[in-house]
N, C-alpha and C. Protein backbone atom coordinates (compact mmCIF):
# COMPACT_ATOMS: atom_id res chain seq x y z
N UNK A 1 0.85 -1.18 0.00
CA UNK A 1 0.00 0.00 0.00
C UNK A 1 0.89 1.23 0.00
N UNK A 2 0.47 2.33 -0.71
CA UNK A 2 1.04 3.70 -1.23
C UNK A 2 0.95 4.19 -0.42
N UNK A 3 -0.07 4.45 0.25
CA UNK A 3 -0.57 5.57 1.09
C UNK A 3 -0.66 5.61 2.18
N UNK A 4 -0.62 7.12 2.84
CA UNK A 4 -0.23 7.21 4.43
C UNK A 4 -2.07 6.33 4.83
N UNK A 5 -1.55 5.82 6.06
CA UNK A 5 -3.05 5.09 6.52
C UNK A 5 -3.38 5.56 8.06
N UNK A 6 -4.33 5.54 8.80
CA UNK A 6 -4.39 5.48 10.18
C UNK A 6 -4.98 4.35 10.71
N UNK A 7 -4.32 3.59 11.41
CA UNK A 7 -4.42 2.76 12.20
C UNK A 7 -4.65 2.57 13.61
N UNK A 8 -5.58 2.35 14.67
CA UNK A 8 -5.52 2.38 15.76
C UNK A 8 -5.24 1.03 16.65
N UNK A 9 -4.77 1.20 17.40
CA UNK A 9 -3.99 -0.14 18.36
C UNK A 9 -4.59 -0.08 19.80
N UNK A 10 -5.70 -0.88 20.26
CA UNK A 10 -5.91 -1.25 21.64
C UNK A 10 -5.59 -1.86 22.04
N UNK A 11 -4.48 -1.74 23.47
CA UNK A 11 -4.17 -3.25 23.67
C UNK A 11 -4.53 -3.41 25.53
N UNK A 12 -4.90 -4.76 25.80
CA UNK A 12 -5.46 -5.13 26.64
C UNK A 12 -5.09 -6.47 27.40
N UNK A 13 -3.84 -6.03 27.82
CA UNK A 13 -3.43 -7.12 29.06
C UNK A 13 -3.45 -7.63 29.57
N UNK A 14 -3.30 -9.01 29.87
CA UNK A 14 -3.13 -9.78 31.34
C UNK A 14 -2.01 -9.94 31.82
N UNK A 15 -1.98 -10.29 33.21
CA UNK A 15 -0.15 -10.27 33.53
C UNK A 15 -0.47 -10.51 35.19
N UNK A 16 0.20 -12.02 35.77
CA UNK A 16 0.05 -12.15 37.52
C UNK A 16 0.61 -11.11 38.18
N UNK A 17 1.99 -10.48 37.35
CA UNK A 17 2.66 -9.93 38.21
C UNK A 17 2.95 -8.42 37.37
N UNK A 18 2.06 -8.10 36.76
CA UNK A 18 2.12 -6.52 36.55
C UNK A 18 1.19 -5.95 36.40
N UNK A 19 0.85 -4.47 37.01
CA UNK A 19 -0.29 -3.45 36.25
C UNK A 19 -0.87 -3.37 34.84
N UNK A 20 -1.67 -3.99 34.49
CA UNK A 20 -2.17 -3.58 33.01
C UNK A 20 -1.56 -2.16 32.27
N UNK A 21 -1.94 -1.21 32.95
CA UNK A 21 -1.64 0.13 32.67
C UNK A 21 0.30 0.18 32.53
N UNK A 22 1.02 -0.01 33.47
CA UNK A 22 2.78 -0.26 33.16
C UNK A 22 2.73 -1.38 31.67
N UNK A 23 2.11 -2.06 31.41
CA UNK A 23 2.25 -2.55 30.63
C UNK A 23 1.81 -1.84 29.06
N UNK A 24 0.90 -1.27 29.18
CA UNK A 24 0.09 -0.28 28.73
C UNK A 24 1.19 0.79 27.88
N UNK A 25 1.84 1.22 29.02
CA UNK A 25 3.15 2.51 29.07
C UNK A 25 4.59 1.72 28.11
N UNK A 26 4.86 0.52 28.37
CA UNK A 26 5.94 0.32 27.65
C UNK A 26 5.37 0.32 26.17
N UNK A 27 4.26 -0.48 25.68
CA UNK A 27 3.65 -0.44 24.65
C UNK A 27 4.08 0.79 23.96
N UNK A 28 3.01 1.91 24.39
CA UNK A 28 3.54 3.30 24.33
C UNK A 28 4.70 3.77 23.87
N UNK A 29 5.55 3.47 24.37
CA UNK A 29 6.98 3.74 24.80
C UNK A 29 7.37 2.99 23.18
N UNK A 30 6.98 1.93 22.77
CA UNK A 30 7.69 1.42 21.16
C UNK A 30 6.71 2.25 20.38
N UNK A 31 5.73 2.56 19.95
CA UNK A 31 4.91 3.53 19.17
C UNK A 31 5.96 4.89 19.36
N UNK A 32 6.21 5.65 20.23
CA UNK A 32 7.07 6.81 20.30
C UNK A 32 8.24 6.58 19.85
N UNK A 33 9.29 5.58 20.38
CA UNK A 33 10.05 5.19 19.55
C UNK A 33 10.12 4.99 17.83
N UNK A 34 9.11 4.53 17.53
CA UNK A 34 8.85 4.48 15.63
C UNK A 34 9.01 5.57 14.73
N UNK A 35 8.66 6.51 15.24
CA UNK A 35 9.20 8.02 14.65
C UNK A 35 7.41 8.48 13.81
N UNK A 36 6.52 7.16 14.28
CA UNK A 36 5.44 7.36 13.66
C UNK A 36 4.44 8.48 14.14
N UNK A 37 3.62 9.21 13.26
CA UNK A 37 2.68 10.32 13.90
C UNK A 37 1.93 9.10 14.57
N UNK A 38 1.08 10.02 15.92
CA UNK A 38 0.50 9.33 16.73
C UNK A 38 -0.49 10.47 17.82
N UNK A 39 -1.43 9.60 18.03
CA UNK A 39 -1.97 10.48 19.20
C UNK A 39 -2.65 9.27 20.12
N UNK A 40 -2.16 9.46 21.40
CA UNK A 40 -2.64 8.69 22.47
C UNK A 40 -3.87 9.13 23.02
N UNK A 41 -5.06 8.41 22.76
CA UNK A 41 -6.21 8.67 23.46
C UNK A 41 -6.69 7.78 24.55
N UNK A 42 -7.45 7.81 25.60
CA UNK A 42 -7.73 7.01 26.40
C UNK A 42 -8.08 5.69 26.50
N UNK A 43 -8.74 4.85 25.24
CA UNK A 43 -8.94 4.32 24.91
C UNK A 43 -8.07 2.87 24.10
N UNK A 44 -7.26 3.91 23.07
CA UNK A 44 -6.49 3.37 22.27
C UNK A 44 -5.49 4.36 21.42
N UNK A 45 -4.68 4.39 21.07
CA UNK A 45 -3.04 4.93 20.39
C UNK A 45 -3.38 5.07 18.78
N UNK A 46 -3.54 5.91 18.29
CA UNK A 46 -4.18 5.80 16.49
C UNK A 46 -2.66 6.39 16.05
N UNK A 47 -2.10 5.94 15.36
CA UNK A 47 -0.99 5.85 13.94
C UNK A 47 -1.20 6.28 13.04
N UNK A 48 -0.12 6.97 12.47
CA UNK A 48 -0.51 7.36 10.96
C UNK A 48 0.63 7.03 10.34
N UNK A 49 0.78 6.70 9.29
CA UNK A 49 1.78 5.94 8.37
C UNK A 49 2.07 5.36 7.22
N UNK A 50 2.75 5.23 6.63
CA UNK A 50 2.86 3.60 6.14
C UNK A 50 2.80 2.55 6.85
N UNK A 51 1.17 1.86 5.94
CA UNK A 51 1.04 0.78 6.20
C UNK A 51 1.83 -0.39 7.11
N UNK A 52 2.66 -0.60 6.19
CA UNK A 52 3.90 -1.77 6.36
C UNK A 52 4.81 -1.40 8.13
N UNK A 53 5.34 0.19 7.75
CA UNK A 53 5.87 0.30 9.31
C UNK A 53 4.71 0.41 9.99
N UNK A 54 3.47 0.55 10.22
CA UNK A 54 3.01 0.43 11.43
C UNK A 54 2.48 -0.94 11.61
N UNK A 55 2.41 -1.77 10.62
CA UNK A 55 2.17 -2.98 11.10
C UNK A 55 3.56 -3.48 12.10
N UNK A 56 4.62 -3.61 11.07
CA UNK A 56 5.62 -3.71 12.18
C UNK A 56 5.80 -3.03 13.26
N UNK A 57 5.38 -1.50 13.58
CA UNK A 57 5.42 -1.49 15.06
C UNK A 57 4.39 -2.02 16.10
N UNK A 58 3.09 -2.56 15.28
CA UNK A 58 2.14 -3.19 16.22
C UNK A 58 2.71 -4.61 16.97
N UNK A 59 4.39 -5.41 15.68
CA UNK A 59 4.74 -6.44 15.83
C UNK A 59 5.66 -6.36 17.33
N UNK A 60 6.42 -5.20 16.97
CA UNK A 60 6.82 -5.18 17.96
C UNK A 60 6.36 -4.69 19.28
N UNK A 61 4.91 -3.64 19.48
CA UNK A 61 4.69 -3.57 20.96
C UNK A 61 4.27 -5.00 21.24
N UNK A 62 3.68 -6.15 20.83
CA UNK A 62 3.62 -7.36 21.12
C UNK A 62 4.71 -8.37 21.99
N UNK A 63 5.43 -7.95 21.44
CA UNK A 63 6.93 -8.38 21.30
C UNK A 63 7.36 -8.04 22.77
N UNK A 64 7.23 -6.48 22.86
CA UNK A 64 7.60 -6.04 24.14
C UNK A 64 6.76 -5.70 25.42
N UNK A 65 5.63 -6.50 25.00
CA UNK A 65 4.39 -6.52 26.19
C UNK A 65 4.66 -8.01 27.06
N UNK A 66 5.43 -9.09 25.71
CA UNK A 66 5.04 -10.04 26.37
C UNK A 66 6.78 -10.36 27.25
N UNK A 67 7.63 -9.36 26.94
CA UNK A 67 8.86 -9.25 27.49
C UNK A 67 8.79 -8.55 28.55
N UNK A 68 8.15 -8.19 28.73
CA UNK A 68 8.07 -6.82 29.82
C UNK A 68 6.63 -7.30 30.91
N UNK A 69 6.13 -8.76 30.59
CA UNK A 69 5.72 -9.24 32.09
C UNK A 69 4.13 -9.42 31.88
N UNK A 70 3.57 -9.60 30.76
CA UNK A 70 2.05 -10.07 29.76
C UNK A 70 2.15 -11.19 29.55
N UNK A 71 0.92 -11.95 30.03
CA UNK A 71 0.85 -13.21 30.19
C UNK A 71 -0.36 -13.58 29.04
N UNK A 72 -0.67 -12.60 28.57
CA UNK A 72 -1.62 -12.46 27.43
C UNK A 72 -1.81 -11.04 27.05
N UNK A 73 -2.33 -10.96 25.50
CA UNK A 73 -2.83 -9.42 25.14
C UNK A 73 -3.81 -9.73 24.07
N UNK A 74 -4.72 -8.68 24.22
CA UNK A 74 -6.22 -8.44 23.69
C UNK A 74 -5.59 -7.45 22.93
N UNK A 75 -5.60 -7.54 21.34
CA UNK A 75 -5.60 -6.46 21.19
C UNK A 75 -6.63 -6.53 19.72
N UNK A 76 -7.41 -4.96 19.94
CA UNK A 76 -8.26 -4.67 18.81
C UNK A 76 -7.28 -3.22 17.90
N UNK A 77 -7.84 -3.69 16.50
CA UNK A 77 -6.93 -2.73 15.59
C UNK A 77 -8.23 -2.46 14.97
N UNK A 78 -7.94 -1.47 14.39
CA UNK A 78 -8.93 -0.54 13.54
C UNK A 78 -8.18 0.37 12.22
N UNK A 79 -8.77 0.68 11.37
CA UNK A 79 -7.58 1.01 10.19
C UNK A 79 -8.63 1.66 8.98
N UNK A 80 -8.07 2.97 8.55
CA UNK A 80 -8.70 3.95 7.50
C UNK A 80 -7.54 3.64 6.98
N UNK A 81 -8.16 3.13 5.40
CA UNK A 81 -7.26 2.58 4.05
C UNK A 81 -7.68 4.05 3.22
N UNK A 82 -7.52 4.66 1.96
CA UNK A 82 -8.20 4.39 0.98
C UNK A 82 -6.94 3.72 -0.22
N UNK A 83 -7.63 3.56 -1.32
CA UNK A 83 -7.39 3.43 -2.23
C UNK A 83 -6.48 4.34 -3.25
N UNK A 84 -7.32 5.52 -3.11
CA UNK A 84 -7.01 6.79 -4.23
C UNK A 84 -5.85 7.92 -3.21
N UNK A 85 -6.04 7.90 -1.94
CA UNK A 85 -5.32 9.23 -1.26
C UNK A 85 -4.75 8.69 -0.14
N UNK A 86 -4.03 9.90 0.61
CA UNK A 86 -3.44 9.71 2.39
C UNK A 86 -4.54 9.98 2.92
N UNK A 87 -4.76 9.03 4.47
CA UNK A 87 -5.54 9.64 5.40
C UNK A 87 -4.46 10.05 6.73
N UNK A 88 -5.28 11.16 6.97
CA UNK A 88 -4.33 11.52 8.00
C UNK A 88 -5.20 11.78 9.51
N UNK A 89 -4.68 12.11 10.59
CA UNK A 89 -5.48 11.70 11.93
C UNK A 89 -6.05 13.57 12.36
N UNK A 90 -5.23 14.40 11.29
CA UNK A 90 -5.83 15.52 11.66
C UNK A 90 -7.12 16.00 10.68
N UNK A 91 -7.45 15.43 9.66
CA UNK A 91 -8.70 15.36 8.93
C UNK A 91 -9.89 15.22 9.65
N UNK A 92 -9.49 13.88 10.28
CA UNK A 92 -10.70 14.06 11.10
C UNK A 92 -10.77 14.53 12.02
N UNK A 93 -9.98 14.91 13.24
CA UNK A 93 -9.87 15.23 14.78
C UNK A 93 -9.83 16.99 14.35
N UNK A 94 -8.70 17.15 13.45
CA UNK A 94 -7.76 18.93 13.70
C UNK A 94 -8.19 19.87 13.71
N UNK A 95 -10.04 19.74 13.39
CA UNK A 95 -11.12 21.14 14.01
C UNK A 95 -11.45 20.97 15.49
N UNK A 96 -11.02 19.93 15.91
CA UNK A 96 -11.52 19.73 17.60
C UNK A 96 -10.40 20.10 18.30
N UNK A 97 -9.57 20.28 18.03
CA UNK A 97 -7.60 20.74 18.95
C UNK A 97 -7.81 22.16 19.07
């Protein structure tokens, strides 16, 4: 895929021996690292990108949820494609800021 996309990433933890939420934060912590646009909402972390790198950074907060003390993860994704153009996360949100 050509075009910038937005993608959103919920992720939803289990873990005996950690806070959902610390787990939550390292997640976080690889999305900021990616160099990808992003906006953290309460809910869930929405991406904007290429396709391809944000799939790979979804690979890796996985990666580092289940290193960092996740004994499972829930996670729901959500994703504005098109075809013809970029979508970007201030189209829809950047009259509400």
């Amino acid at each position: 895929m050509k075009h910038i996309v937005n993608i959103s990433l919920q992720i939803l933890p289990s873990s005996t021996n950690k806070h959902p939420y610390d787990i939550v934060d390292k997640a976080i912590e690889v999305i900021k690292a990616s160099g990808l646009t992003h906006k953290v909402c309460p809910f869930e972390t929405v991406m904007e990108g290429p396709y391809d790198e944000i799939m790979e950074t979804i690979k890796q907060v996985h990666k580092v949820c289940f290193e960092y003390g996740a004994d499972s993860i829930f996670a729901n994704v959500k994703m504005q494609l098109s075809k013809e153009s970029d979508v970007f996360i201030d189209d829809k949100t950047g009259k509400y800021e």
